[in-house]
N, C-alpha and C. Protein backbone atom coordinates (compact mmCIF):
# COMPACT_ATOMS: atom_id res chain seq x y z
N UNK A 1 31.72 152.79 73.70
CA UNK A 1 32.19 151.85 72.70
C UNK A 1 33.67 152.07 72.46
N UNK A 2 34.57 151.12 72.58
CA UNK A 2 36.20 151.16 72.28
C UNK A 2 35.71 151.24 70.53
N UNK A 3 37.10 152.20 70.14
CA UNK A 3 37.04 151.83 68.67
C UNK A 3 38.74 151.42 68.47
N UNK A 4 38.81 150.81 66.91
CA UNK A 4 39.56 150.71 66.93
C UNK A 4 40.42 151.66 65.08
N UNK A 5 41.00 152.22 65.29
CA UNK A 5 41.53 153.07 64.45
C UNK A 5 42.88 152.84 63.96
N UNK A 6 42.38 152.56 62.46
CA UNK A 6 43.94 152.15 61.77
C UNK A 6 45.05 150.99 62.29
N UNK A 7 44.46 150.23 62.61
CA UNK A 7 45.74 148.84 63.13
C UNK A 7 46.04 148.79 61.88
N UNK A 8 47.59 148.95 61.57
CA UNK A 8 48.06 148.79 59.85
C UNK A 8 49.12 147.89 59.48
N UNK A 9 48.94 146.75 58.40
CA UNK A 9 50.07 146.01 58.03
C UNK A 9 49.99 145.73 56.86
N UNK A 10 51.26 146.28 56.00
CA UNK A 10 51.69 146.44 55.02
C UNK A 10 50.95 147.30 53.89
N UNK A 11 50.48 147.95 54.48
CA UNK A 11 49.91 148.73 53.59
C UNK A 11 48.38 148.94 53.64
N UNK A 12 48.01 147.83 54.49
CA UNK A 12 46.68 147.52 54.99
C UNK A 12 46.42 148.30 56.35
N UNK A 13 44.79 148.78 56.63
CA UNK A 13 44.56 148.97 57.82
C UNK A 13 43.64 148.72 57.97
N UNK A 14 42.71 148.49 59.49
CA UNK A 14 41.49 147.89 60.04
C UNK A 14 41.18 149.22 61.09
N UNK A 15 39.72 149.38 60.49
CA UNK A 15 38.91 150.35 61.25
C UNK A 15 37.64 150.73 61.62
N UNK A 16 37.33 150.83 63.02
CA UNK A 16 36.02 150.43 63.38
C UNK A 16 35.70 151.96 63.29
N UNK A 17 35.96 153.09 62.54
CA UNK A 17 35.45 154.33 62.27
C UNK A 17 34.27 154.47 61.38
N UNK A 18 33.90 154.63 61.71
CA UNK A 18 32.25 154.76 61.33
C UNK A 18 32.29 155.72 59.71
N UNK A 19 33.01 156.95 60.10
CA UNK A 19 33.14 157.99 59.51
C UNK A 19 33.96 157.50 58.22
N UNK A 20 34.79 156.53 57.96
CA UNK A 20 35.79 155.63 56.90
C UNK A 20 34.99 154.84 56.26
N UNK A 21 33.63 154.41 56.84
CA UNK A 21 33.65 153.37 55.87
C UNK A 21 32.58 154.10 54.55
N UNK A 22 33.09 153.44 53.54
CA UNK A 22 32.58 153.73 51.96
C UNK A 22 31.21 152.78 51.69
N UNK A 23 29.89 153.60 52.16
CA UNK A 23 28.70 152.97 51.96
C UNK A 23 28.61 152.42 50.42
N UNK A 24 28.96 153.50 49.99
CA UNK A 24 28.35 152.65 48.19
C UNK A 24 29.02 151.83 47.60
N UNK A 25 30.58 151.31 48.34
CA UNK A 25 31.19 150.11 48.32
C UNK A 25 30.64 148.84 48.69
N UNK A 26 30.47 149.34 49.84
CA UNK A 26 29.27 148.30 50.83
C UNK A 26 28.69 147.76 50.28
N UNK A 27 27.87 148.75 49.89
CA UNK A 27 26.40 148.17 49.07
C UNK A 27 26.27 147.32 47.54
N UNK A 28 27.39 148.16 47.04
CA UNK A 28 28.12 147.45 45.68
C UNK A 28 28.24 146.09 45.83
N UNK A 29 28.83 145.88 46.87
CA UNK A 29 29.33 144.51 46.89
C UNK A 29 28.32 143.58 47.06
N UNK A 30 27.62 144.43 48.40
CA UNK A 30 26.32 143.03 48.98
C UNK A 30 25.37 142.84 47.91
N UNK A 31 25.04 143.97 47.18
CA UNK A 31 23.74 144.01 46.06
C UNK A 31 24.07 143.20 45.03
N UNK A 32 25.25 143.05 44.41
CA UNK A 32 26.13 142.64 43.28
C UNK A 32 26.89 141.33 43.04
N UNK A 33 27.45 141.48 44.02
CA UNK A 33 28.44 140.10 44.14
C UNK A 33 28.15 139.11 45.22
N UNK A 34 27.82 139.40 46.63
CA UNK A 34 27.48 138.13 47.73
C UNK A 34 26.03 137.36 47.01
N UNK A 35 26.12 136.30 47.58
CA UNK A 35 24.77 135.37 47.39
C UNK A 35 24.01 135.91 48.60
N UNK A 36 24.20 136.42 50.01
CA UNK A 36 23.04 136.42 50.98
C UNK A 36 22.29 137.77 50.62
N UNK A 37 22.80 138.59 50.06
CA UNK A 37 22.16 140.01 49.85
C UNK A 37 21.70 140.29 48.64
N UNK A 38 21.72 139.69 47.73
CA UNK A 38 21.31 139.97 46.22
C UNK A 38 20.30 141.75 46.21
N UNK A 39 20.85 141.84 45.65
CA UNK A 39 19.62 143.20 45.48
C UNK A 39 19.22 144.22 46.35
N UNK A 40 19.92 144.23 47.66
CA UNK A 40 19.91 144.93 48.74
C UNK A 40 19.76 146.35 48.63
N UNK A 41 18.09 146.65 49.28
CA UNK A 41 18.40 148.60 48.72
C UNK A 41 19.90 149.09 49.79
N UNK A 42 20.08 149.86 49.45
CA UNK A 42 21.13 151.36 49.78
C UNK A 42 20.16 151.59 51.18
N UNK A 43 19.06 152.07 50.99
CA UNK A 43 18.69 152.11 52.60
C UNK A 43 18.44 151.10 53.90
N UNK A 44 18.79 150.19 52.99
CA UNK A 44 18.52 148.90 54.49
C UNK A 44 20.06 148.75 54.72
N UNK A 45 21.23 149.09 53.85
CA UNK A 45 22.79 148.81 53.90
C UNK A 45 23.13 149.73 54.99
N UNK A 46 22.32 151.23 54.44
CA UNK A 46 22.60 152.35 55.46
C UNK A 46 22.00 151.83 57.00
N UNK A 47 21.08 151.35 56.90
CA UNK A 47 20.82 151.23 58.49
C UNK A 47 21.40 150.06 58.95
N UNK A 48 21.97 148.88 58.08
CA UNK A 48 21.94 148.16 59.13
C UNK A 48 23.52 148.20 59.49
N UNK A 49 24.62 149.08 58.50
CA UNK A 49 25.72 149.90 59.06
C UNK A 49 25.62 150.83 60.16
N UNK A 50 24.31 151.54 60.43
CA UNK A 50 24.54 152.39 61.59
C UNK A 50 24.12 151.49 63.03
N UNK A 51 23.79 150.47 62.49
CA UNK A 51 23.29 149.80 64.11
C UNK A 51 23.65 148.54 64.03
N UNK A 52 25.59 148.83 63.43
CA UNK A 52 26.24 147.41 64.07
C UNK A 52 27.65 147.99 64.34
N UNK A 53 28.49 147.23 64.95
CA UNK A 53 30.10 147.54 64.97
C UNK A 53 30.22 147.09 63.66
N UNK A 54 30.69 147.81 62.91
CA UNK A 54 31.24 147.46 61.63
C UNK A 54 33.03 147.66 61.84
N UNK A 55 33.56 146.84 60.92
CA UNK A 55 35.04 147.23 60.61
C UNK A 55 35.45 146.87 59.02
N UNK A 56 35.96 148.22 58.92
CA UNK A 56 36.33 148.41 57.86
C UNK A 56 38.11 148.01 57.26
N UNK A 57 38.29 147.40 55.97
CA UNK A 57 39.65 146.98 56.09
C UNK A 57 39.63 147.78 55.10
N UNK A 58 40.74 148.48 54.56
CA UNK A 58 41.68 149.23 53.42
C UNK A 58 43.07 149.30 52.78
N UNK A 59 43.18 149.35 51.75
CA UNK A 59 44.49 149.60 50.73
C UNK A 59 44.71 150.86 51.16
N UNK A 60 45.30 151.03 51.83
CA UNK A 60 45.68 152.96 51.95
C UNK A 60 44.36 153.56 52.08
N UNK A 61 43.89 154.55 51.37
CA UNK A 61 42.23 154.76 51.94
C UNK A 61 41.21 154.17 51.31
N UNK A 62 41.34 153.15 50.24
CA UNK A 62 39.95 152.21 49.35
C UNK A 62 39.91 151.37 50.57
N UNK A 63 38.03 151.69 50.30
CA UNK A 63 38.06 150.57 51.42
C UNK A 63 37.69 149.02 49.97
N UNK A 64 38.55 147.84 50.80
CA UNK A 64 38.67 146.82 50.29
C UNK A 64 37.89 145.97 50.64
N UNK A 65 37.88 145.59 52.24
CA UNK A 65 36.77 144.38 52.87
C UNK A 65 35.93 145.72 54.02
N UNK A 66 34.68 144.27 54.70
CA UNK A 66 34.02 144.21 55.58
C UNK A 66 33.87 143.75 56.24
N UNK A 67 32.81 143.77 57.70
CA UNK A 67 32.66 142.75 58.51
C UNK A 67 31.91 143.49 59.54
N UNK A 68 30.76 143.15 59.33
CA UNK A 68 29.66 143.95 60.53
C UNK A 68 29.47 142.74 61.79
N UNK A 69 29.22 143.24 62.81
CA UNK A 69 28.70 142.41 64.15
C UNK A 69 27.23 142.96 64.53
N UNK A 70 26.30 142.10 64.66
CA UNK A 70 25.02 142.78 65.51
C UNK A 70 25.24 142.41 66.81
N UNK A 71 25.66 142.90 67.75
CA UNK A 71 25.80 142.92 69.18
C UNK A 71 25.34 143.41 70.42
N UNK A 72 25.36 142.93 71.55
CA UNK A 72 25.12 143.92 73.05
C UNK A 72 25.81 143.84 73.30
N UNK A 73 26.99 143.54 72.76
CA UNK A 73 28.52 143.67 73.40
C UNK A 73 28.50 142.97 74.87
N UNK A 74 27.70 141.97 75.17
CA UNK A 74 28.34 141.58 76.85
C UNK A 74 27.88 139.89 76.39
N UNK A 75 26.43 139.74 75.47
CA UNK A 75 26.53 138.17 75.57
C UNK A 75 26.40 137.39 74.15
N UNK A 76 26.26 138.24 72.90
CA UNK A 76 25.69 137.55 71.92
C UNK A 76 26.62 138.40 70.71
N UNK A 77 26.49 138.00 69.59
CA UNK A 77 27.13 138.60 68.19
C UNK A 77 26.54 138.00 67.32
N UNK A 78 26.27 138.62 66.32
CA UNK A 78 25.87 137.53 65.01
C UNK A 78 26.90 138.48 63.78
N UNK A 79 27.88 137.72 63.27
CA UNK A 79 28.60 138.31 62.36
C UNK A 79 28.20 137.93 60.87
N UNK A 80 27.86 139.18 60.14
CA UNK A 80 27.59 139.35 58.99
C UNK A 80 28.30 139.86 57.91
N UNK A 81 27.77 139.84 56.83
CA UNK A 81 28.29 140.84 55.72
C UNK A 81 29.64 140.64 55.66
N UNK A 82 30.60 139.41 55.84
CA UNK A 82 32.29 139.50 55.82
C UNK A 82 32.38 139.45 54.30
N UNK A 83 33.05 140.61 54.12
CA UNK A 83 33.94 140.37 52.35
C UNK A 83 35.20 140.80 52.41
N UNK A 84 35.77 140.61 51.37
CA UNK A 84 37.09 141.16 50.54
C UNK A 84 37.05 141.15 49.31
N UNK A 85 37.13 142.50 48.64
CA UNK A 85 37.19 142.58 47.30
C UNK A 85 37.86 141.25 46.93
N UNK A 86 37.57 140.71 45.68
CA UNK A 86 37.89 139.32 45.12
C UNK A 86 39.52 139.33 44.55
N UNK A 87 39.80 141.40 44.09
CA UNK A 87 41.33 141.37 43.35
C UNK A 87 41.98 141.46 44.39
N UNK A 88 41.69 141.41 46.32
CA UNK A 88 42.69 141.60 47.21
C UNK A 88 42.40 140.45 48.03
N UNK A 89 42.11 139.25 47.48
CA UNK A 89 41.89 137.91 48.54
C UNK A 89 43.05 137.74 48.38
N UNK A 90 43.34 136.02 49.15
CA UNK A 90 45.02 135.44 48.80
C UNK A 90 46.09 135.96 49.54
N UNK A 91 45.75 137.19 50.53
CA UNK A 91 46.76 137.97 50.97
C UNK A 91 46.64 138.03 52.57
N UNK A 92 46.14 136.94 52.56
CA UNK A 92 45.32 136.89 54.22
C UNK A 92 44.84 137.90 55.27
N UNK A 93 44.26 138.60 54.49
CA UNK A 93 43.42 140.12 55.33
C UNK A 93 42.03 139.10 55.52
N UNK A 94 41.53 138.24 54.92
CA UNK A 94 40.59 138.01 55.73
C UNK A 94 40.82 137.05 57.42
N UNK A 95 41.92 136.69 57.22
CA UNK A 95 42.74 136.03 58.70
C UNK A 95 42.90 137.10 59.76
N UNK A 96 43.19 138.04 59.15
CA UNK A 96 44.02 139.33 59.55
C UNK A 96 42.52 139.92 60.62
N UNK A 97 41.32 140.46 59.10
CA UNK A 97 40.41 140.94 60.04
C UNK A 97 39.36 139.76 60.77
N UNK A 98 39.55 138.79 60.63
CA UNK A 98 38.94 137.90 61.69
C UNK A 98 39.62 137.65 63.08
N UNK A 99 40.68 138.05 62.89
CA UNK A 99 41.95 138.15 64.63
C UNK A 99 41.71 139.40 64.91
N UNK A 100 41.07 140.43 64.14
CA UNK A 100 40.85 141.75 64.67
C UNK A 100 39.64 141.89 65.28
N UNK A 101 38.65 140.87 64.93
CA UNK A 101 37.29 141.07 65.66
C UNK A 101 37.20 140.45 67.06
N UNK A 102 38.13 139.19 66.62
CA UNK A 102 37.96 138.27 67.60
C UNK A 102 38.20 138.65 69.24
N UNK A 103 39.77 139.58 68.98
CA UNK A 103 40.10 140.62 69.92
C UNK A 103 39.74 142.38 70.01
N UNK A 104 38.76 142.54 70.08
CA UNK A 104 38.51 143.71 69.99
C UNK A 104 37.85 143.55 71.43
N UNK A 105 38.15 144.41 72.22
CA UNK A 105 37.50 144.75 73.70
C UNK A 105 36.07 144.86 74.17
N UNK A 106 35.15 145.27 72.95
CA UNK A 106 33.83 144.87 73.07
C UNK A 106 33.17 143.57 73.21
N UNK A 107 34.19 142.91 72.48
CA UNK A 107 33.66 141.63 72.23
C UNK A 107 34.20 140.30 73.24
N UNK A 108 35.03 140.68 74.21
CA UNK A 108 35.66 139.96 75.04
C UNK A 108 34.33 139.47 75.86
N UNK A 109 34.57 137.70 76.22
CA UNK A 109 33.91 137.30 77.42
C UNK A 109 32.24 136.92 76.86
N UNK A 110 31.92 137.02 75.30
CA UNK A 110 30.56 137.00 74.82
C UNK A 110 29.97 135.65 75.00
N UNK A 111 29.22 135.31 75.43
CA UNK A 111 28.27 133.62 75.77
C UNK A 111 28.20 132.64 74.13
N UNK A 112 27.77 133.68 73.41
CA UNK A 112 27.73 133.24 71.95
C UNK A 112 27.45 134.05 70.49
N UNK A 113 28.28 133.47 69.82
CA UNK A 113 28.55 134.05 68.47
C UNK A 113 27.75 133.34 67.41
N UNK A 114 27.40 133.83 66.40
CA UNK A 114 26.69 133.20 65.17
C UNK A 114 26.94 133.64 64.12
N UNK A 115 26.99 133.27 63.00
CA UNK A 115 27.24 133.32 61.54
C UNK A 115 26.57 132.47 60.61
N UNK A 116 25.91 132.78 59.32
CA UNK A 116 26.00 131.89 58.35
C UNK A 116 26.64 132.12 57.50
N UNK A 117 27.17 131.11 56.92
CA UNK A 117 28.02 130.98 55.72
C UNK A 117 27.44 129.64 54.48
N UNK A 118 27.82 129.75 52.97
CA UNK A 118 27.86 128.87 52.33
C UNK A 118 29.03 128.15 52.24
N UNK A 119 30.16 128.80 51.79
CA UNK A 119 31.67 128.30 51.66
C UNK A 119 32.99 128.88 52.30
N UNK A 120 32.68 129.56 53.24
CA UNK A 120 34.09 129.75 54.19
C UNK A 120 33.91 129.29 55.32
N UNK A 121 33.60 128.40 55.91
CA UNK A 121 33.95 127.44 56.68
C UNK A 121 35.10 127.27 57.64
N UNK A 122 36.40 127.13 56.61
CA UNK A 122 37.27 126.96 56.97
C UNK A 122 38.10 128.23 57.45
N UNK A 123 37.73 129.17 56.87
CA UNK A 123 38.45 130.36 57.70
C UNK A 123 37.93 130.55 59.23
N UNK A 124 36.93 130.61 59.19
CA UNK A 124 35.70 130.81 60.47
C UNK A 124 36.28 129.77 61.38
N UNK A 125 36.74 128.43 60.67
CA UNK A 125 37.27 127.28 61.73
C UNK A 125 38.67 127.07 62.62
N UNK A 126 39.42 127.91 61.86
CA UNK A 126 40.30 128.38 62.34
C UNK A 126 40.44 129.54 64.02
N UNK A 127 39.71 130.06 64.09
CA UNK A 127 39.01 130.68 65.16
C UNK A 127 38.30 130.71 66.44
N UNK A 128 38.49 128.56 65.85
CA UNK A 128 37.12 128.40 66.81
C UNK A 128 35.65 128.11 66.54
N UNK A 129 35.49 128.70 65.62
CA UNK A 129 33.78 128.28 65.08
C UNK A 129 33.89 127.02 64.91
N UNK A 130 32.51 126.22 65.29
CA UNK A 130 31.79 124.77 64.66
C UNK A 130 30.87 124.84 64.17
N UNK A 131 30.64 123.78 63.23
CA UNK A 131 29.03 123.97 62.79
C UNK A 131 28.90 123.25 63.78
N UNK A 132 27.31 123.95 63.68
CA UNK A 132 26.17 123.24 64.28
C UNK A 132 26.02 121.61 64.72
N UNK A 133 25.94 121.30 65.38
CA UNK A 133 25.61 119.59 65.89
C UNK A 133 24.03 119.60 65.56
N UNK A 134 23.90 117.98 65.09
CA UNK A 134 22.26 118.25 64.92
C UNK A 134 21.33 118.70 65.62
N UNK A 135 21.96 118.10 67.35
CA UNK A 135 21.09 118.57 68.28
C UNK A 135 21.20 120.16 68.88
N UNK A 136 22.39 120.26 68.64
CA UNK A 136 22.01 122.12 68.63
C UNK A 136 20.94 122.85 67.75
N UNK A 137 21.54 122.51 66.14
CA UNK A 137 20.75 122.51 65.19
C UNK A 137 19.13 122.87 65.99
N UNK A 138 18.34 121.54 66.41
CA UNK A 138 17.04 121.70 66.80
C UNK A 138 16.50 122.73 67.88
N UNK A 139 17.98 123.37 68.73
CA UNK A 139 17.27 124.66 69.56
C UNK A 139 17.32 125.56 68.61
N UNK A 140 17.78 126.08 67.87
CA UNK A 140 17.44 126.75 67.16
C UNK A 140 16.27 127.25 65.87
N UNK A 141 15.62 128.68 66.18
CA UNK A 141 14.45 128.61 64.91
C UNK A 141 15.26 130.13 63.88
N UNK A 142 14.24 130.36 62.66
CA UNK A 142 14.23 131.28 62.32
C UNK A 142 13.02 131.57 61.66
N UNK A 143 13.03 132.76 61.19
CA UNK A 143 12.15 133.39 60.57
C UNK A 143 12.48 133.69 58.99
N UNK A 144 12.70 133.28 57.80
CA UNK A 144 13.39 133.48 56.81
C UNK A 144 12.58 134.19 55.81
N UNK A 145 12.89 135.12 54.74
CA UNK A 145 12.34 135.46 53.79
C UNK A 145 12.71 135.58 52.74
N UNK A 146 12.77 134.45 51.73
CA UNK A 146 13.60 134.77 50.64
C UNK A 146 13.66 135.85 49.64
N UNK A 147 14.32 136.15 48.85
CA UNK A 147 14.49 137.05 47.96
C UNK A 147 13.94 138.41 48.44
N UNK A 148 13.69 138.76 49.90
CA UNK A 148 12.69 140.03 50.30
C UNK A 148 13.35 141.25 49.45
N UNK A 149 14.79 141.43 49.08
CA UNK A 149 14.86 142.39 48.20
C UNK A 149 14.97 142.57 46.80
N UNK A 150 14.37 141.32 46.11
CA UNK A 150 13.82 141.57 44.78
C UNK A 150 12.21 141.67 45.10
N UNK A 151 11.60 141.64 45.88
CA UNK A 151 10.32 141.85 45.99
C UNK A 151 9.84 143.54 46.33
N UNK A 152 11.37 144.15 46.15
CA UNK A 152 10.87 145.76 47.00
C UNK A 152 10.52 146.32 45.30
């Protein structure tokens, strides 16, 4: 696995170190503040950080944002969990770490990428992402479970 360690601007840095990133930030955020994770235990945050490329963004050493990939690194990605603390948006680190994933050496040459989102759209579009066409839309299934972590 290439990593990538400390790419830094202005005070900011991006890091796919495993060992940097601040789980109970993580979890803070997804349990607390996102709409897709409401309530998320600490042990499903912990695993599903150890079995993705995660990258971590930071103010000097707080970590500030996120951005996990579930990957095989040669044909597929599904990118999850993207945040930025809400007092460090506006400053375009989420531009910043979406040009950092996009080029990262693992991820070169992939068949296809996936994401859901409610309202960033437009960052994601910038990049390249489309939504869905209807008829794509219909190859696709899922398996959904709502609220599974207020039910633990």
């Amino acid at each position: 696995m290439t990593s990538i360690n400390d790419l830094e601007k202005e005070g900011y840095s991006i890091s796919t170190d495993p060992g940097k990133l601040d789980i109970p930030i993580i979890h803070q955020y997804l349990s607390e503040q996102s709409y897709w994770a409401q309530n998320i235990p600490l042990d499903v945050v912990e695993r599903s950080v150890a079995n993705s490329l995660c990258f971590g963004l930071y103010h000097h050493e707080k970590q500030v944002g996120f951005a996990r990939l579930v990957t095989d690194k040669a044909t597929f990605a599904y990118l999850a969990d993207v945040f930025v603390l809400e007092e460090y948006r506006g400053k375009g680190l989420s531009k910043w770490m979406m040009a950092v994933i996009h080029s990262h050496p693992d991820l070169q040459g992939l068949r296809r990428w996936v994401l859901g989102t409610r309202d960033a759209h437009g960052l994601y579009e910038q990049f390249g992402w489309a939504r869905l066409t209807e008829a794509q839309v219909y190859r696709f299934m899922q398996i959904i479970v709502p609220d599974i972590y207020a039910k633990r």
